[in-house]
N, C-alpha and C. Protein backbone atom coordinates (compact mmCIF):
# COMPACT_ATOMS: atom_id res chain seq x y z
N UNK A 1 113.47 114.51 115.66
CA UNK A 1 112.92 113.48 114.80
C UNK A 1 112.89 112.13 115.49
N UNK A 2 113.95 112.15 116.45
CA UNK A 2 114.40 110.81 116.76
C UNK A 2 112.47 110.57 118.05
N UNK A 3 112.73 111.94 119.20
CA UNK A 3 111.22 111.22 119.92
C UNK A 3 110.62 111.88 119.43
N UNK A 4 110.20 112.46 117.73
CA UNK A 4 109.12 111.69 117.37
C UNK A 4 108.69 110.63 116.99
N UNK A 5 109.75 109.78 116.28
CA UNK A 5 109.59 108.88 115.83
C UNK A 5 109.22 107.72 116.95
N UNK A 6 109.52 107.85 118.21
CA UNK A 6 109.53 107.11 119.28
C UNK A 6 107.88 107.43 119.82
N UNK A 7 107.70 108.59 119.55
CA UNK A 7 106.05 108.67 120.24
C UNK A 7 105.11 108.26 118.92
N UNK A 8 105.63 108.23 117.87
CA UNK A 8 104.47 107.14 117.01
C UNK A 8 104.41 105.61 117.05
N UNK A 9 105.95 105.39 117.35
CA UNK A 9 106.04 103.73 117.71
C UNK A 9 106.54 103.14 119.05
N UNK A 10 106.21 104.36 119.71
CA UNK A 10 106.48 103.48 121.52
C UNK A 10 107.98 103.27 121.74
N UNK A 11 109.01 103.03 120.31
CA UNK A 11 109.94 102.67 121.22
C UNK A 11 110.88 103.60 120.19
N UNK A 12 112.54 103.55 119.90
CA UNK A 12 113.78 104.17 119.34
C UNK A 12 114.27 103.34 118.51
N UNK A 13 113.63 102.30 117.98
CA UNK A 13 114.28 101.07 117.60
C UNK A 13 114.23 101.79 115.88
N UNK A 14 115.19 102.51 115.28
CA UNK A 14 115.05 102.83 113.99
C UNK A 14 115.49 101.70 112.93
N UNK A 15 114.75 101.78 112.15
CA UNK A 15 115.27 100.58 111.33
C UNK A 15 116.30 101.03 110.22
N UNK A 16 117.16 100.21 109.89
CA UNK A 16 118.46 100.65 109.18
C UNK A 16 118.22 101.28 108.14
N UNK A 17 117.08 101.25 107.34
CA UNK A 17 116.77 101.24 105.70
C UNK A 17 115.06 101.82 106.86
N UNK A 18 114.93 103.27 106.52
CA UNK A 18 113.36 104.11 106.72
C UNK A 18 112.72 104.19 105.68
N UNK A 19 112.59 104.10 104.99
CA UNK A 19 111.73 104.64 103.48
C UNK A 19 111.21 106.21 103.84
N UNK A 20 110.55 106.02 104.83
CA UNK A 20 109.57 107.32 105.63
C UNK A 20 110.62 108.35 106.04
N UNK A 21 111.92 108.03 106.33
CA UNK A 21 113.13 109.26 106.94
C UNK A 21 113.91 108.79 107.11
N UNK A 22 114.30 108.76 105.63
CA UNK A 22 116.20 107.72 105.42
C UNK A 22 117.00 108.99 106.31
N UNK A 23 116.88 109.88 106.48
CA UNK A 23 117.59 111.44 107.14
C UNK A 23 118.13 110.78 108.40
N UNK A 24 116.64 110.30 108.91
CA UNK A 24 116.70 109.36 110.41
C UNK A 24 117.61 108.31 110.55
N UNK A 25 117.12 107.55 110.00
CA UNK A 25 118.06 106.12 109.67
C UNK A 25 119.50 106.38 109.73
N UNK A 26 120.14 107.29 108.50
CA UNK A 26 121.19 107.74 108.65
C UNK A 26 122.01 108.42 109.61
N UNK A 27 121.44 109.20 110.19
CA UNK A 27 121.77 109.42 111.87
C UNK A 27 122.08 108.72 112.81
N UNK A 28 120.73 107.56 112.70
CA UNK A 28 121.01 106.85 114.02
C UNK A 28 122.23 105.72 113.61
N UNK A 29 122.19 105.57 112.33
CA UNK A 29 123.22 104.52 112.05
C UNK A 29 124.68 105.18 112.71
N UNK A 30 124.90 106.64 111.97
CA UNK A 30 126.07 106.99 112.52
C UNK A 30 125.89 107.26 114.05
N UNK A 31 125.24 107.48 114.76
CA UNK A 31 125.29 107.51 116.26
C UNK A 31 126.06 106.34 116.82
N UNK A 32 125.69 105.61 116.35
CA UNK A 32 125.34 104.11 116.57
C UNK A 32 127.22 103.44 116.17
N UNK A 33 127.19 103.84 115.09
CA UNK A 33 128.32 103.60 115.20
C UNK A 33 129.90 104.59 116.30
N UNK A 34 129.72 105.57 116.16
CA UNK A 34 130.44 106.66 117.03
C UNK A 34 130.07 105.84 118.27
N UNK A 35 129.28 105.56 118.72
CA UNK A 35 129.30 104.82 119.97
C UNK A 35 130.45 103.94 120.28
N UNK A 36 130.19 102.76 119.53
CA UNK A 36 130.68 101.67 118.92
C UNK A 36 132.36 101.99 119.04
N UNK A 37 132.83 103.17 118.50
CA UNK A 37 133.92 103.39 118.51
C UNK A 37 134.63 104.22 119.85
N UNK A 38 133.74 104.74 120.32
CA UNK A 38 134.09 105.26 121.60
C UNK A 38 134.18 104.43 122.92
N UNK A 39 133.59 103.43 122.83
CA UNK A 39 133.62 101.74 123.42
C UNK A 39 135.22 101.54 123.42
N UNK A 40 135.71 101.44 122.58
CA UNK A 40 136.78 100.95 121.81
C UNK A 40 137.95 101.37 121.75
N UNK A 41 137.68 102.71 122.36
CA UNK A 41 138.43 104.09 122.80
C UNK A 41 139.42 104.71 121.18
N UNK A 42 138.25 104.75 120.40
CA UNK A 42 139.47 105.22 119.26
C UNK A 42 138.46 106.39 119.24
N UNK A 43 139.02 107.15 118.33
CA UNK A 43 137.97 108.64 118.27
C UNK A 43 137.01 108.61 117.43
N UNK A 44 136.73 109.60 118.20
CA UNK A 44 134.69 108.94 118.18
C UNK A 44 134.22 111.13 118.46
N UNK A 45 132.97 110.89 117.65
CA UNK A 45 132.21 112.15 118.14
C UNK A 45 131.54 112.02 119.28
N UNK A 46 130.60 110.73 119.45
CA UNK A 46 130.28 110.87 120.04
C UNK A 46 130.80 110.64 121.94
N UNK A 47 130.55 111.54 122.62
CA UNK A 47 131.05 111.83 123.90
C UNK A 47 129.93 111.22 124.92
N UNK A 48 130.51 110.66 126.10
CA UNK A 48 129.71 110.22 127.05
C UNK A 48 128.24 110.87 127.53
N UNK A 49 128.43 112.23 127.54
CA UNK A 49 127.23 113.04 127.94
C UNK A 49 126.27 112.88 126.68
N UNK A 50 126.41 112.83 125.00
CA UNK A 50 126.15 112.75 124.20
C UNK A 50 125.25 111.10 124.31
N UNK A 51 125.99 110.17 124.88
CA UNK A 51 125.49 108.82 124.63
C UNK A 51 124.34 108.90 126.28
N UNK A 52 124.42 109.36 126.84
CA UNK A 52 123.63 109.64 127.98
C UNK A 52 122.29 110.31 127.54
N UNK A 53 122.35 111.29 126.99
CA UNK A 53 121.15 112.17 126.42
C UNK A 53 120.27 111.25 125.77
N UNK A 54 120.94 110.29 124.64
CA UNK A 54 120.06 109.27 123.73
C UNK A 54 120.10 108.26 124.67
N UNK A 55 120.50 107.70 125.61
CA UNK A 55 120.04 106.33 126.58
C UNK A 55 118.33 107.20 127.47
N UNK A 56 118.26 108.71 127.56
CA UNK A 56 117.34 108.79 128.53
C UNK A 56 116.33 108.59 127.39
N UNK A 57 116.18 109.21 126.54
CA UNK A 57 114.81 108.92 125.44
C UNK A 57 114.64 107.43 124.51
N UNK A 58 115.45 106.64 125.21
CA UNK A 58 115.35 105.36 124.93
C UNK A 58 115.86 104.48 123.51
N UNK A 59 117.18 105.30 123.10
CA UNK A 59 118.26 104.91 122.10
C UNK A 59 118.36 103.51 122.15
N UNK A 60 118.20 102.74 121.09
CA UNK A 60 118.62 101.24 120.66
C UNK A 60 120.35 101.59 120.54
N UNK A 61 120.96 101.00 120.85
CA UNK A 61 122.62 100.65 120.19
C UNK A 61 122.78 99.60 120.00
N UNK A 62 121.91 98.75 120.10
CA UNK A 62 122.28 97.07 119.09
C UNK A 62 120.76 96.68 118.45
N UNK A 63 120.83 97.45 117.47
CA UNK A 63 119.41 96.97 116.98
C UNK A 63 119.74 95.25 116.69
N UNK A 64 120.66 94.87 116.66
CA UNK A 64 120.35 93.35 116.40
C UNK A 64 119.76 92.93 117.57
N UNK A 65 120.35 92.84 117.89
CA UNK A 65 120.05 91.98 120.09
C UNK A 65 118.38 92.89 120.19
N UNK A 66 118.16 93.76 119.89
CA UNK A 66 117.04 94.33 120.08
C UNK A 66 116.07 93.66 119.30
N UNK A 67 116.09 93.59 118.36
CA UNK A 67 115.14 92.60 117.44
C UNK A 67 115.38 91.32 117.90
N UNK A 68 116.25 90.72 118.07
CA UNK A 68 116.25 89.50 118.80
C UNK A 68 115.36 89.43 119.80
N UNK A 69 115.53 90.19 120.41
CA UNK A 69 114.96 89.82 121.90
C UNK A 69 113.27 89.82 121.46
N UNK A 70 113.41 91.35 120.93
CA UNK A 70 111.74 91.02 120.38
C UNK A 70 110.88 89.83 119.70
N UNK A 71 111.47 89.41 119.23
CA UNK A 71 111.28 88.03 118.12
C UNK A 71 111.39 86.98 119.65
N UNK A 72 112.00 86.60 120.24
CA UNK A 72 112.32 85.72 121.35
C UNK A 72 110.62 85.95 122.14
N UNK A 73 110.92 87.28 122.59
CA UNK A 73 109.54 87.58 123.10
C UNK A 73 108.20 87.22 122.74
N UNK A 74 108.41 87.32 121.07
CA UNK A 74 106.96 86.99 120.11
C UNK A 74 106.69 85.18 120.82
N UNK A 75 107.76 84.27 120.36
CA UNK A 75 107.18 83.33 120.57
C UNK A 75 107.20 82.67 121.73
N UNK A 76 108.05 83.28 122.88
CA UNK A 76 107.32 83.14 124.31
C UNK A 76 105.80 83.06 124.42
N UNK A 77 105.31 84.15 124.08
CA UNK A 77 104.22 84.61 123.92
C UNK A 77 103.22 83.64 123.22
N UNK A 78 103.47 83.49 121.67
CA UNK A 78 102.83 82.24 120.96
C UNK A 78 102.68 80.62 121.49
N UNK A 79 104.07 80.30 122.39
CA UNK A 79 104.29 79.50 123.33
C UNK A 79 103.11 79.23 124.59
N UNK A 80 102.72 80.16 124.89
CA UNK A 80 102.11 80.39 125.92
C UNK A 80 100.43 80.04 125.85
């Protein structure tokens, strides 16, 4: 679900709240967090090889900073 969702919108960036595949959303949130905690070294599902697999198909883990940057980008751009 996850690259499909990436080959209709180019990128992994799931948004927290899907309307279209809360299933999704909910996943990546918990991915996302298991990460987060494996950072941190407390127990966590998710495992290094696990966070490797979703970095090659192009996994967001900070959708904030990710939208940031995008938004930064927009008005570079408008700037220009």
């Amino acid at each position: 679900e996850l690259r499909h969702f990436r080959k209709m919108g180019g990128r992994c960036l799931v948004p927290h709240t899907y309307p279209r595949n809360p299933q999704l959303a909910r996943w990546v949130k918990r991915q996302r967090r298991q990460y987060k905690l494996l950072g941190e070294g407390k127990v966590s599902t998710m495992t290094p090889e696990r966070a490797v697999l979703l970095e090659q198909v192009g996994f967001v883990w900070d959708s904030h900073e990710a939208s940031w940057r995008e938004k930064i980008a927009e008005l570079r751009g408008y700037r220009a």
